[in-house]
Protein backbone atom coordinates (compact mmCIF):
# COMPACT_ATOMS: atom_id res chain seq x y z
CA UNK A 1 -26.16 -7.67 5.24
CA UNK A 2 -22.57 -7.23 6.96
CA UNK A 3 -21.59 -6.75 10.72
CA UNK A 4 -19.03 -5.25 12.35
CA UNK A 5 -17.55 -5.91 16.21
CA UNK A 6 -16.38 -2.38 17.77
CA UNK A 7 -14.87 -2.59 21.71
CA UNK A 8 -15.79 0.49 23.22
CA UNK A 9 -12.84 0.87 25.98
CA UNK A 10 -13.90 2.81 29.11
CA UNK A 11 -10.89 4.16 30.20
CA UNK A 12 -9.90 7.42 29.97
CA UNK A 13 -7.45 7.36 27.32
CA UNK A 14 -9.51 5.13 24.77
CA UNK A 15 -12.83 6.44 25.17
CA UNK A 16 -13.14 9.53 22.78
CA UNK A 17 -11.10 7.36 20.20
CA UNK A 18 -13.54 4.18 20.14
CA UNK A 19 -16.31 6.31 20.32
CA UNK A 20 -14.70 8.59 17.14
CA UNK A 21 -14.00 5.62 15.51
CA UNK A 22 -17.62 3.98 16.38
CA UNK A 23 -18.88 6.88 15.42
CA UNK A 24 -17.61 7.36 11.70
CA UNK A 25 -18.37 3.66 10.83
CA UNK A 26 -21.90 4.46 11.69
CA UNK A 27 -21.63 7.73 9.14
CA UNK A 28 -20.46 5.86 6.25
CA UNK A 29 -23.32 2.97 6.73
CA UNK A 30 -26.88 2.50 6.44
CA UNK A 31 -26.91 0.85 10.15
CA UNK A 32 -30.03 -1.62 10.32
CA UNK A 33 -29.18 -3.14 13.93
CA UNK A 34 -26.73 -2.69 16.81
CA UNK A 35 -26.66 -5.18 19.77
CA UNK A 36 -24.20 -4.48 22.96
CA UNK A 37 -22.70 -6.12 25.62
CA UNK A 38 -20.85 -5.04 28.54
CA UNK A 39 -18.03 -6.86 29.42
CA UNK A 40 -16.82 -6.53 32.94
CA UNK A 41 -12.98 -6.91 33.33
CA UNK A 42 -9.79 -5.75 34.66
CA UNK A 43 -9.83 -3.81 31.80
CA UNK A 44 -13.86 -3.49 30.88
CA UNK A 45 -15.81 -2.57 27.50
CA UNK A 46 -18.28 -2.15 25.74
CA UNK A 47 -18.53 -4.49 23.03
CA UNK A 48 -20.92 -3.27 20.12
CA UNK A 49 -22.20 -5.43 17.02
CA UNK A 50 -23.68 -3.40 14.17
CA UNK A 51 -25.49 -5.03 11.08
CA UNK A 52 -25.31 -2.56 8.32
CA UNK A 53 -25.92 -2.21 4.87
CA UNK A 54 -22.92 0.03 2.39
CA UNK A 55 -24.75 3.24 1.46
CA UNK A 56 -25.82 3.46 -2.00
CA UNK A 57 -24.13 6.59 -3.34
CA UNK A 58 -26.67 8.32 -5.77
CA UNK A 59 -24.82 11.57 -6.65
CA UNK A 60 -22.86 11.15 -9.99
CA UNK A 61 -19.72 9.80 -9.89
CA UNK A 62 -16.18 11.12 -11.11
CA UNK A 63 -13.73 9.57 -13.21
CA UNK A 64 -11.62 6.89 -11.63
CA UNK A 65 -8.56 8.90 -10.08
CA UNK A 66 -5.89 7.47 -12.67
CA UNK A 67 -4.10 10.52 -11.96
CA UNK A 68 -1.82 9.08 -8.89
CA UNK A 69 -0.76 5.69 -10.23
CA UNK A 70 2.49 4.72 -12.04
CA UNK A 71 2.55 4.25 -15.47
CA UNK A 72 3.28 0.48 -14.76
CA UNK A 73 -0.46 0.59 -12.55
CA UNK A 74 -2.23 1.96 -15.18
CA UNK A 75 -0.77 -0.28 -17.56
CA UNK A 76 -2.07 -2.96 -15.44
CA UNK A 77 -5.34 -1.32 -14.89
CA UNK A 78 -6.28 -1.04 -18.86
CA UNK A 79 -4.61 -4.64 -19.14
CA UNK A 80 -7.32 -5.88 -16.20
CA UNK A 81 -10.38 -3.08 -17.68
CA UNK A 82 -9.47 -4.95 -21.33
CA UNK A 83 -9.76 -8.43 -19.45
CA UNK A 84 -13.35 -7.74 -17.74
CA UNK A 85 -14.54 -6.22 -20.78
CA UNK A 86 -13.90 -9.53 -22.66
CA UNK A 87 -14.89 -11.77 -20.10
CA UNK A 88 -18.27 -9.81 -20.03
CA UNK A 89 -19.12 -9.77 -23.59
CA UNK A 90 -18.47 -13.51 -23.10
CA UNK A 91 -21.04 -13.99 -20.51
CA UNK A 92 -23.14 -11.44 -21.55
CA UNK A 93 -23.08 -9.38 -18.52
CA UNK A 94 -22.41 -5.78 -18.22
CA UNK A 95 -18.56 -5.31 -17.26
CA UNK A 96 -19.73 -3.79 -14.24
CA UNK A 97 -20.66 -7.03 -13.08
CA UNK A 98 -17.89 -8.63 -13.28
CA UNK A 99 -15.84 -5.89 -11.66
CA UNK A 100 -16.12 -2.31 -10.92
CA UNK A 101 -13.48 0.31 -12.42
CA UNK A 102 -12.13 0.60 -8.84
CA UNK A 103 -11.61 -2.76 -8.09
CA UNK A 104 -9.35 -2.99 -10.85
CA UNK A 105 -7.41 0.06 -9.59
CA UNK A 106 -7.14 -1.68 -6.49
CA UNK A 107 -5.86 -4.87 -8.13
CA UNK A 108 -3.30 -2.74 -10.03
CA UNK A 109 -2.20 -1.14 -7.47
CA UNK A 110 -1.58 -4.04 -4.79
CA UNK A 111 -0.71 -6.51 -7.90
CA UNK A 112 -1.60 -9.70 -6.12
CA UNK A 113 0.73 -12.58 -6.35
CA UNK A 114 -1.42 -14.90 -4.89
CA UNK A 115 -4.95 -16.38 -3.97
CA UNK A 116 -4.44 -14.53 -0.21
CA UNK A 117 -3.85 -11.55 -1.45
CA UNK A 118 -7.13 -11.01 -2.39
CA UNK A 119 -8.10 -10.71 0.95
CA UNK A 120 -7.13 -7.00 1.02
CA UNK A 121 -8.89 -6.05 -1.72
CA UNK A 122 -11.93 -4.55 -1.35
CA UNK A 123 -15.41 -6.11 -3.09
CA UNK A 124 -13.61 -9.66 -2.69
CA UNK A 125 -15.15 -12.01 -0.68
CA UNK A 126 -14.21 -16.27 -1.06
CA UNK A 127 -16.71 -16.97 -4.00
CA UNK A 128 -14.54 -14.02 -6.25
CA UNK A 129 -11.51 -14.98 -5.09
CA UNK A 130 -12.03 -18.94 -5.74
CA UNK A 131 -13.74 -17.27 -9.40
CA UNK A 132 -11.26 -15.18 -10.58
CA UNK A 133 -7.80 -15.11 -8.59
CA UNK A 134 -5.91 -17.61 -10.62
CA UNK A 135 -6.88 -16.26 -14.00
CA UNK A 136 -6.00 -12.19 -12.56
CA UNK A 137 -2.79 -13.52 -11.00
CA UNK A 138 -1.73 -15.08 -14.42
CA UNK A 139 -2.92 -11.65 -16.68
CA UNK A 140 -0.61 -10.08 -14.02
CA UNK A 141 2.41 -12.58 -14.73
CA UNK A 142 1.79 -12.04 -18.32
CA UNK A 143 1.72 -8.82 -18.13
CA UNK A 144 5.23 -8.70 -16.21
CA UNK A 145 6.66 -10.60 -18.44
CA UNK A 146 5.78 -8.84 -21.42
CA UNK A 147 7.33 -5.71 -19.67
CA UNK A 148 10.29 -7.63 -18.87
CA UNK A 149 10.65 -8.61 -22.74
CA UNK A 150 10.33 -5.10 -23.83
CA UNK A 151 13.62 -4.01 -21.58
């Protein structure tokens, strides 16, 4: 289960945006709890802590959208697709378990150069990064390099 902190700001100006904004976390969540406080200030709030679960998306899904990277991304995306695949057939796991297709868009995409970088990348949390960061960040290098070579 995750949570999420929203401050819902009672002025004026910021209400209809924290509620909007409230509102469309709630929409793309299966919401199992919300607890709120109001805080009394100079400037007071509401302050709103949802536990939620992601949705489960059942309807079938589309291709990964490959169509607006760079060559160099997709490059780096078969590069990281060939990597999981390998490292699955290793452990025996299904490649979706290791990663999904977009989180290796993702990770071609914002090429991480190091361990905190992987803290913008969504689907990892400490225990993925601390798994697989170094060995990523090193396909990446390689895979620089390699392009560097070929110029």
């Amino acid at each position: 289960m995750n949570v999420q902190v929203f401050s819902v700001r009672i002025d004026a100006p910021h209400l209809a945006h924290d509620q909007q904004q409230l509102n469309d976390f709630i929409a793309s969540v299966e919401l199992v709890q919300s607890d709120t406080h109001f805080i009394e200030s100079d400037a007071s709030y509401w302050s709103v802590l949802l536990h939620y679960k992601e949705k489960i998306n059942l309807a079938p899904r589309e291709k990964e959208p490959l169509t607006d990277l760079t060559q160099d991304q997709i490059d780096r995306f078969q590069q990281l697709k060939n990597w999981r695949n390998e490292k699955a057939k290793t452990n025996g796991l299904k490649p979706f378990i290791i990663f999904h297709n977009s989180h290796l868009i993702q990770i071609a995409v914002q090429h991480p150069k190091t361990s905190s970088d992987f803290q913008w990348i969504k689907g990892f949390g400490a225990k993925r990064t601390q798994q697989f960061a170094d060995e990523i960040i090193q396909l990446l290098e390689n895979i620089y390099l390699n392009q560097e070579e070929l110029i």
